[in-house]
PDB file of N, CA and C in Angstrom:
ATOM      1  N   UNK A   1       0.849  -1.211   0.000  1.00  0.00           N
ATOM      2  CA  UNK A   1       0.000   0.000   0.000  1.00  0.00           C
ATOM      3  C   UNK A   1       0.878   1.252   0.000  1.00  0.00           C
ATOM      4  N   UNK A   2       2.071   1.304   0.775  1.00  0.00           N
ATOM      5  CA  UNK A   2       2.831   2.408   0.384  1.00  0.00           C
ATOM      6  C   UNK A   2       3.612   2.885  -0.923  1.00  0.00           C
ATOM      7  N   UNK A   3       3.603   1.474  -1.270  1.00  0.00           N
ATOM      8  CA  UNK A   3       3.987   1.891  -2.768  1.00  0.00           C
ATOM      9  C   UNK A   3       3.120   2.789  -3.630  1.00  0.00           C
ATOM     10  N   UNK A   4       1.973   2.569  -3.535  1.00  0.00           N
ATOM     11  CA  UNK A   4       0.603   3.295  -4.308  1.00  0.00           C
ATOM     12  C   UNK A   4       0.803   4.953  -3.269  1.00  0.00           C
ATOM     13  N   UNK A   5       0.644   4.812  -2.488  1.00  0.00           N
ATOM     14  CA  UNK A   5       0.847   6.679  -2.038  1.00  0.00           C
ATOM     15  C   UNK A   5       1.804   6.940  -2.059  1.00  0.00           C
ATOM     16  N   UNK A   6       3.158   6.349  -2.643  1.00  0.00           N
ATOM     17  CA  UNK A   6       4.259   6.878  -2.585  1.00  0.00           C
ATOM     18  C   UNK A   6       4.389   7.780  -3.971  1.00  0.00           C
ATOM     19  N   UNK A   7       3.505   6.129  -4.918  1.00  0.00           N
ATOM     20  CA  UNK A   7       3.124   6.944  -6.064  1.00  0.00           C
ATOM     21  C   UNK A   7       2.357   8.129  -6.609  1.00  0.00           C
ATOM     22  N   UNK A   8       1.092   8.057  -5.853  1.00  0.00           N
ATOM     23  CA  UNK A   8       0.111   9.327  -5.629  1.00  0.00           C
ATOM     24  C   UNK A   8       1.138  10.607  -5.634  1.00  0.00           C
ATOM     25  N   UNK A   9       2.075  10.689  -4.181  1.00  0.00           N
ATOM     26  CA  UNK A   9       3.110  11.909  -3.552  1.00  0.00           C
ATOM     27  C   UNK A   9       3.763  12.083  -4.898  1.00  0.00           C
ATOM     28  N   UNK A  10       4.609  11.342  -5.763  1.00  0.00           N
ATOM     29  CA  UNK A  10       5.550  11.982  -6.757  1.00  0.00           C
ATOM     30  C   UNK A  10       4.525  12.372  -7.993  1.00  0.00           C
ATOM     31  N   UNK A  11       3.472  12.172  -8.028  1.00  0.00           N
ATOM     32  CA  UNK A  11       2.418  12.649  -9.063  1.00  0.00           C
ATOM     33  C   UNK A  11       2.266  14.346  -8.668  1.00  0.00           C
ATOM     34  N   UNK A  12       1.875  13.877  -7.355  1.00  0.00           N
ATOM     35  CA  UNK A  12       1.375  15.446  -7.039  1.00  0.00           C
ATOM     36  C   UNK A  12       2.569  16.308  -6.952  1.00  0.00           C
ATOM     37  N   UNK A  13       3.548  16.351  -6.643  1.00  0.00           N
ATOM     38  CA  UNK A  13       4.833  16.772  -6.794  1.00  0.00           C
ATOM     39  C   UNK A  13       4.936  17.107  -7.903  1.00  0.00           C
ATOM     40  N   UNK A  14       4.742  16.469  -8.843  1.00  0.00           N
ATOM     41  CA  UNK A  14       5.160  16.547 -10.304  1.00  0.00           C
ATOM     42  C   UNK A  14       4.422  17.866 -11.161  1.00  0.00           C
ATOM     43  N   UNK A  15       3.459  17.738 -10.645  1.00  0.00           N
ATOM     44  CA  UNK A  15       2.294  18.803 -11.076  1.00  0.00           C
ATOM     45  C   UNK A  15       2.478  19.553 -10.392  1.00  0.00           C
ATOM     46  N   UNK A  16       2.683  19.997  -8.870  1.00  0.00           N
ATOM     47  CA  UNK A  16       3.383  21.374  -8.006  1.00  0.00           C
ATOM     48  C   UNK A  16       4.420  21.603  -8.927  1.00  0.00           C
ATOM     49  N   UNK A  17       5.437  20.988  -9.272  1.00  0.00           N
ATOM     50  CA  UNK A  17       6.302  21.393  -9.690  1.00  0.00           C
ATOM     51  C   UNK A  17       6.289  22.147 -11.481  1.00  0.00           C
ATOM     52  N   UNK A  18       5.170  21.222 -12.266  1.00  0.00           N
ATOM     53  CA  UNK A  18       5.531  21.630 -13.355  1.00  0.00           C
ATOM     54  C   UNK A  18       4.250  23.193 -13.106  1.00  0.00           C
ATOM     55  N   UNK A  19       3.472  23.734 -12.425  1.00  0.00           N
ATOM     56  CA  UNK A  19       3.020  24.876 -12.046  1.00  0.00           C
ATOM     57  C   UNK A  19       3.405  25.943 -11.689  1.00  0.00           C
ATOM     58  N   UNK A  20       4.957  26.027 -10.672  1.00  0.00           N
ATOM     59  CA  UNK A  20       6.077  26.515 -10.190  1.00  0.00           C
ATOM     60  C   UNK A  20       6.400  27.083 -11.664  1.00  0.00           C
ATOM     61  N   UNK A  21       6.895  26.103 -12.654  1.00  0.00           N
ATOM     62  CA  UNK A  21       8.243  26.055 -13.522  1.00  0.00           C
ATOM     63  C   UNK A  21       7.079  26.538 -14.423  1.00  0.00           C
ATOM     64  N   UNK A  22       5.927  27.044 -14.879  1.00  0.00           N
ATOM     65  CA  UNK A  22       5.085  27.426 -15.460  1.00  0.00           C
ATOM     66  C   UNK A  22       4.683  28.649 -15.258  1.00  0.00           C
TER      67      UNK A  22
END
């Protein structure tokens, strides 16, 4: 199960980030 919200966290990260860099 932590694998799956670990995955969720670098998704949402990913999208904070490409919003930042946007």
């Amino acid at each position: 199960m932590s694998g799956i919200i670990m995955q969720a966290l670098e998704q949402a990260i990913r999208d904070k980030a490409r919003e930042l860099l946007a």
